[in-house]
Protein backbone atom coordinates (compact mmCIF):
# COMPACT_ATOMS: atom_id res chain seq x y z
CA UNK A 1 0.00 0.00 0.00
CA UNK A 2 1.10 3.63 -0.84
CA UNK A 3 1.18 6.19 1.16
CA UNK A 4 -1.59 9.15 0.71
CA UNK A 5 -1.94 12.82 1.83
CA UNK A 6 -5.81 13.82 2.35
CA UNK A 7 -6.76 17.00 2.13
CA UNK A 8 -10.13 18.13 3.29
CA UNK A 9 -11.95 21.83 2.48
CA UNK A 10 -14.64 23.51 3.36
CA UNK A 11 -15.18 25.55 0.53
CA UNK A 12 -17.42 28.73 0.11
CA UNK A 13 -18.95 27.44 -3.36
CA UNK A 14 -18.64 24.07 -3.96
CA UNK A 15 -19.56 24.30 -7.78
CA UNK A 16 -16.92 26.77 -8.22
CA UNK A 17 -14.12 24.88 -6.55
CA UNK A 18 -15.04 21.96 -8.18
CA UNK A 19 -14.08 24.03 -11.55
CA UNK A 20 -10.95 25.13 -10.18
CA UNK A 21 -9.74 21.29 -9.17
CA UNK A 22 -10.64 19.68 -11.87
CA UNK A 23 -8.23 21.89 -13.87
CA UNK A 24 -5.44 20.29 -11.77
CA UNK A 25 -6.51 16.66 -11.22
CA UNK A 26 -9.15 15.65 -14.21
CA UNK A 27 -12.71 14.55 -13.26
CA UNK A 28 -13.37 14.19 -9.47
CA UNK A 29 -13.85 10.81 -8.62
CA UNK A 30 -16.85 10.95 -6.43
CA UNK A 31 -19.07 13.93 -7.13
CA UNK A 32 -22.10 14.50 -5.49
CA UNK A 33 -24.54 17.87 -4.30
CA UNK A 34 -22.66 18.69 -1.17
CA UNK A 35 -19.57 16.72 -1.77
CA UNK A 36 -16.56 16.41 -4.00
CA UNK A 37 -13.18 14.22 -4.25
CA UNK A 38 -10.25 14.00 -6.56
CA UNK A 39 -7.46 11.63 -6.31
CA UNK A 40 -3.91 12.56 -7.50
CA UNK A 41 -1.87 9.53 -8.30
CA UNK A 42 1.52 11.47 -8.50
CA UNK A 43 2.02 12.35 -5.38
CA UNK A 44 -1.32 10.18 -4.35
CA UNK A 45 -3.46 13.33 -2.67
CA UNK A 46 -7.13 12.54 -2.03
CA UNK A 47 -8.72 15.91 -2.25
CA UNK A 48 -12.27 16.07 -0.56
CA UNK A 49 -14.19 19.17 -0.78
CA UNK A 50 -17.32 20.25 1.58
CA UNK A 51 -19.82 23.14 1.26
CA UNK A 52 -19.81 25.15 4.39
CA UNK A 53 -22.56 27.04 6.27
CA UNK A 54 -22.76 30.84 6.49
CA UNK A 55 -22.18 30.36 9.99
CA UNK A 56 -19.02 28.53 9.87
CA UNK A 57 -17.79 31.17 7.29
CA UNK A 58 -17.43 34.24 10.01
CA UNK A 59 -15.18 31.65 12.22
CA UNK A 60 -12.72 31.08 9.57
CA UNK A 61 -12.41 27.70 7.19
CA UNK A 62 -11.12 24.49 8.47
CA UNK A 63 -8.37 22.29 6.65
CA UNK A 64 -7.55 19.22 7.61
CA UNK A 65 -4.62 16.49 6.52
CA UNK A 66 -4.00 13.30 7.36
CA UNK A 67 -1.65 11.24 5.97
CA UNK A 68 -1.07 7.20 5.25
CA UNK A 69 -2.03 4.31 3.24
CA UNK A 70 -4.88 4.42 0.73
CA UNK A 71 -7.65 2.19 2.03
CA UNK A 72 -9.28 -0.14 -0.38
CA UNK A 73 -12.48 1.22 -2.61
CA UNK A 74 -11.62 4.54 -1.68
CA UNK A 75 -11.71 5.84 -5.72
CA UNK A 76 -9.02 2.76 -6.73
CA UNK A 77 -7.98 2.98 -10.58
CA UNK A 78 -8.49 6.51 -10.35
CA UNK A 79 -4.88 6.99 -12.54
CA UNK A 80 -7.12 8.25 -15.29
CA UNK A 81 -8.79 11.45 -14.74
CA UNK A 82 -9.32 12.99 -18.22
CA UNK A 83 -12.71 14.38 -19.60
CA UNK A 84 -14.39 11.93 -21.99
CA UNK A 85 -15.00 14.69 -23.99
């Protein structure tokens, strides 16, 4: 098993983030109305992203990172992030 960094956001607009990523790592893997994650195979980064409330905006964003080894169904054969388009 290879070692991973994980990145979690709270992000203001999800949709718009979700732009932004995808411009560095392809499709996200897992996409869904109030959640979003990319995997990076080179370093391996799992990027998850998380609308937040209005409320939590005024006490500042929250990032969290964890690192070690990918755990099994969590977006495997993910090497391939490209559009189909």
């Amino acid at each position: 098993m290879a070692n991973a960094v994980h990145i979690s956001l709270k992000v203001a607009d999800l949709g718009r983030s979700v732009d932004f990523y995808s411009g560095l790592f392809g499709v996200p893997c897992k996409l869904k109305p109030d959640y979003a994650k990319f995997v990076g195979d080179d370093p391996e980064i799992h990027l998850a992203l998380r609308p937040t409330l209005l409320a939590d905006r005024a006490s500042g964003g929250t990032l969290s990172l964890e690192t070690g080894a990918r755990q099994n169904g969590d977006c495997q054969g993910a090497g391939d992030h490209s559009s189909p388009n």
